[in-house]
Protein backbone atom coordinates (compact mmCIF):
# COMPACT_ATOMS: atom_id res chain seq x y z
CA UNK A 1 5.69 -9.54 17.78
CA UNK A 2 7.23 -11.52 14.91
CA UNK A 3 9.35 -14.38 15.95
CA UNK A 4 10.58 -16.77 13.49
CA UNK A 5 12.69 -19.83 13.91
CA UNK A 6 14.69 -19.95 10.36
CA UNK A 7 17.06 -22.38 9.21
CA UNK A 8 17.43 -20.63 5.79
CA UNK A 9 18.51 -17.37 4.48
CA UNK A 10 16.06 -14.85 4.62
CA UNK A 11 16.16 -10.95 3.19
CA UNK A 12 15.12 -8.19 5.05
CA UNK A 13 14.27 -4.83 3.71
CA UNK A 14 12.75 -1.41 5.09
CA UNK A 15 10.93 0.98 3.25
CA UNK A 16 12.06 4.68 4.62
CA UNK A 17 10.26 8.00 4.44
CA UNK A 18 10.91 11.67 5.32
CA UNK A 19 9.70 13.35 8.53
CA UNK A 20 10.35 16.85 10.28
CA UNK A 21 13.20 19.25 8.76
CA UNK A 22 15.51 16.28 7.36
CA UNK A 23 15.17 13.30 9.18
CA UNK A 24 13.49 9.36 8.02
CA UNK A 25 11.51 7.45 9.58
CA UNK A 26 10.92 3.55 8.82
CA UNK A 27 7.32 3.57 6.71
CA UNK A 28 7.53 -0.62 5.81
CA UNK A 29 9.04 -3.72 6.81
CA UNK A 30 9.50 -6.96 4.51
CA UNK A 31 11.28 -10.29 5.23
CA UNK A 32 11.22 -12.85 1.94
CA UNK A 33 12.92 -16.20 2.27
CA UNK A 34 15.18 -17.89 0.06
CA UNK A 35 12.84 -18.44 -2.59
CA UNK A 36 10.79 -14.96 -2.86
CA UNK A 37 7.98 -16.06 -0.62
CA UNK A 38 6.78 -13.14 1.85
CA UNK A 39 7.22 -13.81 5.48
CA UNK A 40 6.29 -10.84 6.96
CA UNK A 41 5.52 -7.23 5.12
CA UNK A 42 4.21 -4.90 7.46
CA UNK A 43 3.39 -1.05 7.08
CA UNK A 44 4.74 1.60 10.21
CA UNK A 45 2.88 4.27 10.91
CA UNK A 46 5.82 7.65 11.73
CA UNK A 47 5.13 9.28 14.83
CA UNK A 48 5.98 12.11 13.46
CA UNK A 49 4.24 13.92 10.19
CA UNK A 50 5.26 12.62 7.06
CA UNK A 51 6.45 15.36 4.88
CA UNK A 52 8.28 13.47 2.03
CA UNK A 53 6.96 9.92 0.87
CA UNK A 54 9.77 9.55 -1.29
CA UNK A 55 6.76 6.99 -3.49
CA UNK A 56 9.26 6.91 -6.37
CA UNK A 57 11.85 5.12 -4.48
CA UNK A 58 9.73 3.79 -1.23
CA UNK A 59 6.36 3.27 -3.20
CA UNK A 60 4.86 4.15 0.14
CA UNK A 61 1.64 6.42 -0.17
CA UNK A 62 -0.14 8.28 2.40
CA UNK A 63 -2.96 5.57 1.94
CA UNK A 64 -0.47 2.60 2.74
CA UNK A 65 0.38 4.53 5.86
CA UNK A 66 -3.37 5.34 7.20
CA UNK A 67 -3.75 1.88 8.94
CA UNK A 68 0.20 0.98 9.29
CA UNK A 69 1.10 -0.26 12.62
CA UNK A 70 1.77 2.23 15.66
CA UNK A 71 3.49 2.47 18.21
CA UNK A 72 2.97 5.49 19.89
CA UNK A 73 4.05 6.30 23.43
């Protein structure tokens, strides 16, 4: 669990990819502060199948996703 105590603007963006019939799932997480610096970057393993990676927008490749974090139920 990522728990951060900031005092300074921070930016926050998620990498999404496609799952099922038409539906996205999150695929990556990054928070940068102020200055560029990487706080946190995580990959997310779907729980569903991937079936788009959308790499040309996402970058996200099946390899990024084969050790990404889970959690499954």
């Amino acid at each position: 669990m990522l728990c951060l105590r900031l005092e300074v603007p921070i930016a926050i963006d998620c990498e999404m990819v496609g799952v099922g019939l038409n539906e996205d799932a999150l695929a990556r997480v990054s928070i940068v502060d102020k200055k560029g610096e990487v706080l946190y970057d995580k990959y997310v393993k779907p729980e569903e199948p991937v079936t788009d990676y959308r790499t040309k927008v996402s970058g996200i490749r099946p390899e990024n996703l084969a050790n990404g974090w889970y959690n499954g139920h």
